[in-house]
PDB file of N, CA and C in Angstrom:
ATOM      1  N   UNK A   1      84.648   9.966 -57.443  1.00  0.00           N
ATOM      2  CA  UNK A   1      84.085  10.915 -56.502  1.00  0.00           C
ATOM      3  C   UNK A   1      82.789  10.389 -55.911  1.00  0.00           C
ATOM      4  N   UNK A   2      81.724   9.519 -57.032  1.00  0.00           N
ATOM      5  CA  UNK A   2      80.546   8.984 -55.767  1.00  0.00           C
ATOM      6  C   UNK A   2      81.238   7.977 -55.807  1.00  0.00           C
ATOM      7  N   UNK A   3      81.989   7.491 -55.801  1.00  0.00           N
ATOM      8  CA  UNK A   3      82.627   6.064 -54.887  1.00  0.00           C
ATOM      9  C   UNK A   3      82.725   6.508 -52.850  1.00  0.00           C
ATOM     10  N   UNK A   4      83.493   7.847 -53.280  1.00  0.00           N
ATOM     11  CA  UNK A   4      83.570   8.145 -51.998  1.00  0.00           C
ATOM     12  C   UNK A   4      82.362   8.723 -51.246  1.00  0.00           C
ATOM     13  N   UNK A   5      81.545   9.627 -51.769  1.00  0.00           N
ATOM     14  CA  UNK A   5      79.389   9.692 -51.210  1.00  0.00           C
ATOM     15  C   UNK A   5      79.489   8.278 -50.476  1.00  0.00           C
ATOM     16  N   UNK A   6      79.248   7.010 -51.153  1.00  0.00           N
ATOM     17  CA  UNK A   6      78.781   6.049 -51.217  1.00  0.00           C
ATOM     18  C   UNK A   6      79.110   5.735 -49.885  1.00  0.00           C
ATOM     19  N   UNK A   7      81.030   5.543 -49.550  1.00  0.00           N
ATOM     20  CA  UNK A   7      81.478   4.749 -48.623  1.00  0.00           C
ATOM     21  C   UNK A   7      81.201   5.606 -47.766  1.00  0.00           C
ATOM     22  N   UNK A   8      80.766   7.137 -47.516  1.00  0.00           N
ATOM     23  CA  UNK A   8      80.842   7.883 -46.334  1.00  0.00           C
ATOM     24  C   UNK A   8      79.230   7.462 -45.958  1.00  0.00           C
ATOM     25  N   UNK A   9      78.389   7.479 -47.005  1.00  0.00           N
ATOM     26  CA  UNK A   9      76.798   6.955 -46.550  1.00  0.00           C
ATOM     27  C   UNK A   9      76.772   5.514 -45.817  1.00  0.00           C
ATOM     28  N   UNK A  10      77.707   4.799 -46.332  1.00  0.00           N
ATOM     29  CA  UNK A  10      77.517   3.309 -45.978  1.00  0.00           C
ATOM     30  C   UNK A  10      77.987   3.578 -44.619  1.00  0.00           C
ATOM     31  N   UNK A  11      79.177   4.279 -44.386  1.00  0.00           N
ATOM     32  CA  UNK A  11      79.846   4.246 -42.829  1.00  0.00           C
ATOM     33  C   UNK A  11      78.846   5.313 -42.065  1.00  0.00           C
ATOM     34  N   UNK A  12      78.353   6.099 -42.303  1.00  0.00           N
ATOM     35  CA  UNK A  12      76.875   6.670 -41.971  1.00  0.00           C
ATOM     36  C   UNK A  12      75.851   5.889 -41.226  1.00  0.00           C
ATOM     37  N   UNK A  13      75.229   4.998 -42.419  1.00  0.00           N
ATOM     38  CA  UNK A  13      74.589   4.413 -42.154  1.00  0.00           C
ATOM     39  C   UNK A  13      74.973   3.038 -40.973  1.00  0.00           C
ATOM     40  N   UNK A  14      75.886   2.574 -41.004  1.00  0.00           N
ATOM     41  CA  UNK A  14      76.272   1.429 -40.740  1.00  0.00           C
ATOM     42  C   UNK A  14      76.383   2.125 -38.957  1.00  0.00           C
ATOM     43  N   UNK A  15      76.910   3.783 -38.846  1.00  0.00           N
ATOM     44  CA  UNK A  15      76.916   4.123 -36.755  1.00  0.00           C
ATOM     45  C   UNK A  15      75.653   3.974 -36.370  1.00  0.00           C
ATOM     46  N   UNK A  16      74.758   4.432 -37.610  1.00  0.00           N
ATOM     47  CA  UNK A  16      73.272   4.859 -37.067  1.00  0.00           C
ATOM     48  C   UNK A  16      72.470   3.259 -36.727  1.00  0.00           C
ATOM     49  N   UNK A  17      73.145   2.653 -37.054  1.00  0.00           N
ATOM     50  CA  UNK A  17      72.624   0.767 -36.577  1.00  0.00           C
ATOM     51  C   UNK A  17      73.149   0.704 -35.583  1.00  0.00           C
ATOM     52  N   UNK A  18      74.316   0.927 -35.247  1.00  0.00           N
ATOM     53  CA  UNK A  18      74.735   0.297 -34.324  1.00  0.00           C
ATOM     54  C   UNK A  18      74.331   0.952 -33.275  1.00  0.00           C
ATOM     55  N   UNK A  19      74.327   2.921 -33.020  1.00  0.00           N
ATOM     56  CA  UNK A  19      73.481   3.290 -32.075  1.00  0.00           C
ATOM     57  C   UNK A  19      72.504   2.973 -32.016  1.00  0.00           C
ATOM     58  N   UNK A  20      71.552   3.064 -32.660  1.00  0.00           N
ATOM     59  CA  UNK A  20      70.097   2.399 -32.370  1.00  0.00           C
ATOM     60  C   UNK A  20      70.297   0.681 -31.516  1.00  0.00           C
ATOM     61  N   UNK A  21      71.106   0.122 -32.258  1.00  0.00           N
ATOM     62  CA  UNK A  21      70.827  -1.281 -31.859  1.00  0.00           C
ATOM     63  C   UNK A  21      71.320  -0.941 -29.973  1.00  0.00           C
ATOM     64  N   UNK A  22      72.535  -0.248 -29.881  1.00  0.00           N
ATOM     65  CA  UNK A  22      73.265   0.191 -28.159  1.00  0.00           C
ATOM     66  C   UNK A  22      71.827   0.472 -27.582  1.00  0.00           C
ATOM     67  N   UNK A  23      71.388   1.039 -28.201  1.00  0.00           N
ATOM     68  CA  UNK A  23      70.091   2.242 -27.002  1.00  0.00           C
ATOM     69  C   UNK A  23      69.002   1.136 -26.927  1.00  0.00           C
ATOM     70  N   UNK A  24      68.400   0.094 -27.917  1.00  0.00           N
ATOM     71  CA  UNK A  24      67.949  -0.551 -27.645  1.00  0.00           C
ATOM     72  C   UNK A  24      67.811  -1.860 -26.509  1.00  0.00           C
ATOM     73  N   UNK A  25      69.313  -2.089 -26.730  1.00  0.00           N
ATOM     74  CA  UNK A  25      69.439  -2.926 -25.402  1.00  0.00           C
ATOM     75  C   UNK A  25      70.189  -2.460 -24.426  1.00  0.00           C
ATOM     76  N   UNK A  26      70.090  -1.129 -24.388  1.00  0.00           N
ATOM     77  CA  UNK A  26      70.026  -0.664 -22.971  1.00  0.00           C
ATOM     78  C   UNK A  26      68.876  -0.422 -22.304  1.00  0.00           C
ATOM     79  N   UNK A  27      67.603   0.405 -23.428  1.00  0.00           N
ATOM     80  CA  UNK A  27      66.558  -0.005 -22.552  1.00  0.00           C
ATOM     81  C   UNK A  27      65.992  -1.297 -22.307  1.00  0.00           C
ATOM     82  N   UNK A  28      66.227  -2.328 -23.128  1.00  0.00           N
ATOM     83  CA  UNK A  28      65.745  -3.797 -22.398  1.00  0.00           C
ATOM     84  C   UNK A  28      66.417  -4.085 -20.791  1.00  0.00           C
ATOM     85  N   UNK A  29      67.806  -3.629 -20.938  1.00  0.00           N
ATOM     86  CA  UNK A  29      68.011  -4.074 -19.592  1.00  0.00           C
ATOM     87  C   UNK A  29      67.607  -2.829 -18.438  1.00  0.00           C
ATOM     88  N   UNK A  30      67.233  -1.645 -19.106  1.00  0.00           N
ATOM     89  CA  UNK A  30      66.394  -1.120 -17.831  1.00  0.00           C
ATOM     90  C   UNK A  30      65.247  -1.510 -17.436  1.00  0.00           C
ATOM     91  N   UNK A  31      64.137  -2.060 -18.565  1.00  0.00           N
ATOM     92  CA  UNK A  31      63.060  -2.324 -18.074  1.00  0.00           C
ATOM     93  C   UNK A  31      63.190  -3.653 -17.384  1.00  0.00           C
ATOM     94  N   UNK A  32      64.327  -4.564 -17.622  1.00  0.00           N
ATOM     95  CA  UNK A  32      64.356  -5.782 -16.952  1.00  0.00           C
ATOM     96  C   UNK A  32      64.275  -5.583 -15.510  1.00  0.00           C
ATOM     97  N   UNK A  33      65.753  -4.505 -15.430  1.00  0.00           N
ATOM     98  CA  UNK A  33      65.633  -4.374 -13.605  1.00  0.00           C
ATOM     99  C   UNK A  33      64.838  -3.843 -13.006  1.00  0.00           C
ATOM    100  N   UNK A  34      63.864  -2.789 -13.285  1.00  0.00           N
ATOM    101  CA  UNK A  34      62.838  -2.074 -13.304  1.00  0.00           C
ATOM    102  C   UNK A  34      61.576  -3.275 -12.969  1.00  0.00           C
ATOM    103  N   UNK A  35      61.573  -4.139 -13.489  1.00  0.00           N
ATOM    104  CA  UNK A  35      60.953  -5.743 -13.458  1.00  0.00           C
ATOM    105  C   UNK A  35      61.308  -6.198 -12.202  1.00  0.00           C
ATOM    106  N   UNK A  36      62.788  -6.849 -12.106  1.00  0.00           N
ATOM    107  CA  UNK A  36      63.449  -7.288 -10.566  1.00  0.00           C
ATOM    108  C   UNK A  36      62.918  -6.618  -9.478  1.00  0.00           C
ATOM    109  N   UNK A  37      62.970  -5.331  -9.964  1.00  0.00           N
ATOM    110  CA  UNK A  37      62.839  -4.027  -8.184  1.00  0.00           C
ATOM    111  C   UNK A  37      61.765  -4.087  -7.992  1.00  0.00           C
ATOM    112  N   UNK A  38      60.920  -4.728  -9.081  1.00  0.00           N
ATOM    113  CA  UNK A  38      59.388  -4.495  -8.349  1.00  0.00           C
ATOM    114  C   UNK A  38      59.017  -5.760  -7.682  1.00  0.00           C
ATOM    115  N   UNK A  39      59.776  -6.699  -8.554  1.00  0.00           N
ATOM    116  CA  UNK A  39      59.197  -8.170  -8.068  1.00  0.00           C
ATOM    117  C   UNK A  39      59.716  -8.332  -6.304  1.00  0.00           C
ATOM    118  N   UNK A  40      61.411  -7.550  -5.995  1.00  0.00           N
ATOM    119  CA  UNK A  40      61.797  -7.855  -4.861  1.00  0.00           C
ATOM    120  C   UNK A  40      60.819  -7.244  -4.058  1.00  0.00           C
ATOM    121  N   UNK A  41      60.222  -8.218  -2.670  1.00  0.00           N
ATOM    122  CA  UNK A  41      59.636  -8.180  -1.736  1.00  0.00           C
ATOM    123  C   UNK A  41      60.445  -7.246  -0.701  1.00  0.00           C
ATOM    124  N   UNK A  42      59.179  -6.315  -0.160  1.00  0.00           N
ATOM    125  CA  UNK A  42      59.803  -5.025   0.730  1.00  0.00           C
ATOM    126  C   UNK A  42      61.036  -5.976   1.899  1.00  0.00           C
ATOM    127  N   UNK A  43      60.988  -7.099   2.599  1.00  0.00           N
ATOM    128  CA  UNK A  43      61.689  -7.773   3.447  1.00  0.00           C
ATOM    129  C   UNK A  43      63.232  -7.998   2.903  1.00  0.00           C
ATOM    130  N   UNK A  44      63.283  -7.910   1.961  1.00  0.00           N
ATOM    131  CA  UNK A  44      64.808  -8.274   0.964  1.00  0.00           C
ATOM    132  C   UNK A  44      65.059  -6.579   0.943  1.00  0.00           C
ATOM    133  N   UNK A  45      64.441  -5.769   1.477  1.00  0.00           N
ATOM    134  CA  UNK A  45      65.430  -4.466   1.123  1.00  0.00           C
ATOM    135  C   UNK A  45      65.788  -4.177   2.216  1.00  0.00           C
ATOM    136  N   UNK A  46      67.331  -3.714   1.974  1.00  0.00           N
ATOM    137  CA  UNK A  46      67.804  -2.553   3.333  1.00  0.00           C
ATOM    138  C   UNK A  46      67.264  -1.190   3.270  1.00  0.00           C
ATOM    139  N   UNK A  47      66.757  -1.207   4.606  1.00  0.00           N
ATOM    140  CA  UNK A  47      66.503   0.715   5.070  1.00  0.00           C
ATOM    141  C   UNK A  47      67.582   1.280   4.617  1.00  0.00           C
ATOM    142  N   UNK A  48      67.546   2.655   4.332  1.00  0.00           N
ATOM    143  CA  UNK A  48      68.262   3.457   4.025  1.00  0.00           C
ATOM    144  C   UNK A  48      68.852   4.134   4.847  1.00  0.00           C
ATOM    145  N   UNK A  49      68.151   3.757   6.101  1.00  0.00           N
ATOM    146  CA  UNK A  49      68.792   4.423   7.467  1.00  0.00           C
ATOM    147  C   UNK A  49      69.473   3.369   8.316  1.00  0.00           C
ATOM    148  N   UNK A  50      69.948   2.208   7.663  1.00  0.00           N
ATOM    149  CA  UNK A  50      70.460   1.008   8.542  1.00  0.00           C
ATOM    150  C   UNK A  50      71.979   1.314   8.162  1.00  0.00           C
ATOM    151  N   UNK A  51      72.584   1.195   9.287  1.00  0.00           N
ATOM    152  CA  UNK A  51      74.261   1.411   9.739  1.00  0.00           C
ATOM    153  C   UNK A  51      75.170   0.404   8.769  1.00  0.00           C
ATOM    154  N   UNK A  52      75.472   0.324   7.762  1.00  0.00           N
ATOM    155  CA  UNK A  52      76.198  -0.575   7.236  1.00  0.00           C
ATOM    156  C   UNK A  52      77.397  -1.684   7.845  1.00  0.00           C
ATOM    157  N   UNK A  53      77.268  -2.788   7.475  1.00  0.00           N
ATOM    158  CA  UNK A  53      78.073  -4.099   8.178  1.00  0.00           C
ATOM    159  C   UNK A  53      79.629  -3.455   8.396  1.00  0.00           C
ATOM    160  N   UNK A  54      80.346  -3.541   9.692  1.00  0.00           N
ATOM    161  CA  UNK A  54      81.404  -3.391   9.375  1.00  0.00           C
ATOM    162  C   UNK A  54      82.442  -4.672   8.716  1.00  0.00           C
ATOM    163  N   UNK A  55      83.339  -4.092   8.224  1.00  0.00           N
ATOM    164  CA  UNK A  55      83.890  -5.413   7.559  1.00  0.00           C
ATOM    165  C   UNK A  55      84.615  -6.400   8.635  1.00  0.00           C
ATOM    166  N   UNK A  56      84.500  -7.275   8.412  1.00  0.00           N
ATOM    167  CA  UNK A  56      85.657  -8.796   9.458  1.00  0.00           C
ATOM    168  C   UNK A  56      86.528  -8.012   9.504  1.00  0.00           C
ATOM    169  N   UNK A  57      87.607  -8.685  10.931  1.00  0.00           N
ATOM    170  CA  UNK A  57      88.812  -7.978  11.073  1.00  0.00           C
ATOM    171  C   UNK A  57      89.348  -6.316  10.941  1.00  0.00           C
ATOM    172  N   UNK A  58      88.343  -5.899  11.140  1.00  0.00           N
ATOM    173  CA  UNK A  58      88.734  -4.474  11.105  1.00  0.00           C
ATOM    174  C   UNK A  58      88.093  -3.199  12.297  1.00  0.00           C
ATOM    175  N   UNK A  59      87.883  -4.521  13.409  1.00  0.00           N
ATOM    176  CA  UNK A  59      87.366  -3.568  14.761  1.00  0.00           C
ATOM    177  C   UNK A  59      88.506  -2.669  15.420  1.00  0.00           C
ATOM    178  N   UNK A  60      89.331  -3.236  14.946  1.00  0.00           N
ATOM    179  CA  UNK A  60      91.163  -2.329  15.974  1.00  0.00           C
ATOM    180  C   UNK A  60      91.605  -1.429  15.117  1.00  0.00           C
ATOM    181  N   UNK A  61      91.289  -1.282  13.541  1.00  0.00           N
ATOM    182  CA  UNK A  61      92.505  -0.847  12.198  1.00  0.00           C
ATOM    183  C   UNK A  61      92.056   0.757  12.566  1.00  0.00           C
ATOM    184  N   UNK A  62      91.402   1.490  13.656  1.00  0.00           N
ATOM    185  CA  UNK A  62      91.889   2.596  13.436  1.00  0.00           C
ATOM    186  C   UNK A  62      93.135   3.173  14.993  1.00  0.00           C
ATOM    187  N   UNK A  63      92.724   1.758  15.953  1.00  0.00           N
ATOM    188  CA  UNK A  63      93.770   2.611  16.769  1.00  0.00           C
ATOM    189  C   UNK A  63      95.192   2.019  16.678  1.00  0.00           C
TER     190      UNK A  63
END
């Protein structure tokens, strides 16, 4: 009977690593890009109000 305590603590213990370890390097890679977005220079961004590229070959595909 604590054979089984034991293995339910160990498998317990063993999610609570692995979430911690997930959340950890998820925030590394937020603060990374968070890093990128600041480093990119305002000239490398698109306005938010700029008309998006239409794609090649597709000036006729609606008539």
């Amino acid at each position: 009977m604590v054979a089984a305590y034991a293995v339910i603590w160990f498998i317990l213990l063993v999610y609570v690593v692995v979430l911690a370890s997930r959340t950890a390097r998820i925030t590394r890679e937020v603060e990374l890009l968070a890093r990128v977005a600041e480093r990119e220079s305002p000239e490398d961004r698109v306005p938010a109000e700029a008309d998006p590229v239409a794609a090649p070959g597709r000036e006729g595909a609606g008539e």
